[in-house]
Protein backbone atom coordinates (compact mmCIF):
# COMPACT_ATOMS: atom_id res chain seq x y z
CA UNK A 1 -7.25 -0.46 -30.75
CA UNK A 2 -3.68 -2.05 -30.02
CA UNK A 3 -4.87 -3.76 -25.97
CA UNK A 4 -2.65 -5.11 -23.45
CA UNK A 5 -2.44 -5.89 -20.17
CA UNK A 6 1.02 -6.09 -17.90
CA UNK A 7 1.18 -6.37 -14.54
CA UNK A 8 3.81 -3.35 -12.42
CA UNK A 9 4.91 -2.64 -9.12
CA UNK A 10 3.89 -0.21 -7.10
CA UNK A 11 4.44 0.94 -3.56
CA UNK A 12 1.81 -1.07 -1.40
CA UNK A 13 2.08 -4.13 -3.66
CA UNK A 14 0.76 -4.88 -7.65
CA UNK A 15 -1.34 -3.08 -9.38
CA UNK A 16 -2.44 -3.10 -12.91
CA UNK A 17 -2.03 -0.93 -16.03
CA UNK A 18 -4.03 -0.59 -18.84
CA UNK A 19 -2.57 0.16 -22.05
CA UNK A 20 -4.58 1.49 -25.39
CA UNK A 21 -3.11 3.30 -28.41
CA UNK A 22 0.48 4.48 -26.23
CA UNK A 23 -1.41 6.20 -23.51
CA UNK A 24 -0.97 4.77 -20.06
CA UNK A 25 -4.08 5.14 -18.32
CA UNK A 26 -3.60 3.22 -14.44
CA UNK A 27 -6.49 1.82 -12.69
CA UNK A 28 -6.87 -1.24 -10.72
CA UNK A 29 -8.60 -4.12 -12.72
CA UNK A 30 -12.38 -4.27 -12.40
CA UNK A 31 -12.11 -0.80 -11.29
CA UNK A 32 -14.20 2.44 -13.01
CA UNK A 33 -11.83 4.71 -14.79
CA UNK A 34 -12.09 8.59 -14.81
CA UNK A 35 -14.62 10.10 -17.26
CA UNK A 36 -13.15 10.71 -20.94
CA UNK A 37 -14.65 12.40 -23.60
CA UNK A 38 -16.49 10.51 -26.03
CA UNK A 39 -14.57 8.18 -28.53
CA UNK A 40 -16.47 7.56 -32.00
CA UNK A 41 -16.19 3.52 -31.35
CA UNK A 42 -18.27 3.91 -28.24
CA UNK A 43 -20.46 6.82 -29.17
CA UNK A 44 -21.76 4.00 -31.90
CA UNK A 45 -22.13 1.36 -29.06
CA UNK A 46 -24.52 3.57 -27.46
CA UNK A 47 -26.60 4.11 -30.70
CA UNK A 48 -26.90 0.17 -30.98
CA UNK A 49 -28.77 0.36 -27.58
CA UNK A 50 -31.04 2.99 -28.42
CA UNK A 51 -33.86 0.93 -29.13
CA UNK A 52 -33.79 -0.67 -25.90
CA UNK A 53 -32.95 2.30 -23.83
CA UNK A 54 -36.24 3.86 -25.51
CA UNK A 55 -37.93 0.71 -25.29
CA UNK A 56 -36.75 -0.01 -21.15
CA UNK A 57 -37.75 3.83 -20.41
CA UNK A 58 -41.33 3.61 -22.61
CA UNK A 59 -40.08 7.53 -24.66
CA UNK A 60 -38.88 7.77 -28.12
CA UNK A 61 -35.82 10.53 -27.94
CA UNK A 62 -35.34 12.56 -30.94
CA UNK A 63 -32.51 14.30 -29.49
CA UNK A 64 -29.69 11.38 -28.51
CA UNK A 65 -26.23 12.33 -28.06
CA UNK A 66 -23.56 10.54 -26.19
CA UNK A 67 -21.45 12.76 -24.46
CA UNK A 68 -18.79 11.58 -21.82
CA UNK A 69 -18.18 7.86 -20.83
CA UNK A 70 -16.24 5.87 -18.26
CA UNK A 71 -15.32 2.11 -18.49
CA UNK A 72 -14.55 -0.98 -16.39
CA UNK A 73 -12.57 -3.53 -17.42
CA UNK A 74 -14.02 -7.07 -16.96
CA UNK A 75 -14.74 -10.37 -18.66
CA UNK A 76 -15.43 -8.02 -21.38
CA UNK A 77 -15.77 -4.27 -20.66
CA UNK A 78 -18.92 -2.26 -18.68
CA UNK A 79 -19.16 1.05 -21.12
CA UNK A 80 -20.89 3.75 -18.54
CA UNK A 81 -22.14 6.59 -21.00
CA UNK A 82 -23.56 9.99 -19.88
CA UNK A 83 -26.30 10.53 -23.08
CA UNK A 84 -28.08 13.77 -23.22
CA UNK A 85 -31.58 13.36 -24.57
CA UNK A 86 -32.88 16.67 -24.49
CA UNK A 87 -34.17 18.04 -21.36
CA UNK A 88 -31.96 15.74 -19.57
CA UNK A 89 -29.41 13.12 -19.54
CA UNK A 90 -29.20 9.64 -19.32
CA UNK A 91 -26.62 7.56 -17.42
CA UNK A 92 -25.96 4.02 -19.48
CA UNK A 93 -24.54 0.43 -18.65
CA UNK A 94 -23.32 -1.24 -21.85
CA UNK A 95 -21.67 -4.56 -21.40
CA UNK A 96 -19.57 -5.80 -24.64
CA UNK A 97 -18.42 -9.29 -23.88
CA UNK A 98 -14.88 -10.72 -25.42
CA UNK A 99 -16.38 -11.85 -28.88
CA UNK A 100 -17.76 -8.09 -29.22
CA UNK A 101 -21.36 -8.55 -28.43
CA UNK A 102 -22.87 -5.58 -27.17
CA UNK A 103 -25.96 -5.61 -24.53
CA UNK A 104 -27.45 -2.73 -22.36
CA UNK A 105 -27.12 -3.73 -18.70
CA UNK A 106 -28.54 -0.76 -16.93
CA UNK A 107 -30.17 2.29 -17.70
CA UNK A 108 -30.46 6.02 -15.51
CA UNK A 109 -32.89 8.68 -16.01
CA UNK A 110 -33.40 12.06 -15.10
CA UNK A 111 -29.31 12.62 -14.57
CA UNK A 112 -28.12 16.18 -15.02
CA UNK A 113 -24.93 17.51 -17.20
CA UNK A 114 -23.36 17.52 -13.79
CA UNK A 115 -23.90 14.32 -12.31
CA UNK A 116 -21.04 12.69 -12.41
CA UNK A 117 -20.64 8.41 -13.84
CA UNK A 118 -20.29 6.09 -11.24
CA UNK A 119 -21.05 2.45 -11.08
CA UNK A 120 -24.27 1.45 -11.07
């Protein structure tokens, strides 16, 4: 992914923009963006966690699918992924630092399909 960050006006003073692959999506740094559908790069983040979130929650899930996520830009990036494990979903905080180390911050159970991700 081709990253940058530049810095626009707006009326009401400066905001930020992210940029990935030539789509514009605006949000204020350090703020939650909308949900997305999953992207293959972070559907595999959330299977490196799986031991841990199985481990943090005492269940083995056979069924594990990533589904939707939201993300936060900070010294690194907060990955908030909505995993469905069966007969309900999960709600994940996956911090990946700037030299690409992954580690799961936070973990919610018993979440429905249509609970939406928020910060947590």
């Amino acid at each position: 992914l081709a990253m940058a960050w530049v810095s626009t006006q707006s009326t009401g003073g400066k905001h930020n923009s992210f940029f990935s692959n030539n789509k514009t999506m605006n949000r204020k740094a350090g703020g939650i963006g909308a949900e997305r559908n999953m992207e293959p790069e972070v559907k595999q983040i959330a299977f490196n966690v799986k031991k841990e979130v199985e481990a943090r929650l005492g269940k083995t899930f056979s069924v594990y699918e990533p589904i939707r996520y939201t993300s936060q830009v900070v010294a690194g990036v907060n990955y908030f992924v909505k995993v469905h494990v069966g007969g309900e979903f999960l709600h994940l905080r996956i911090y990946k630092d700037l030299k690409s180390h992954v580690q799961l911050a936070n973990v919610q159970a018993g979440k429905s399909a249509a609970d939406p991700i928020s910060y947590f």
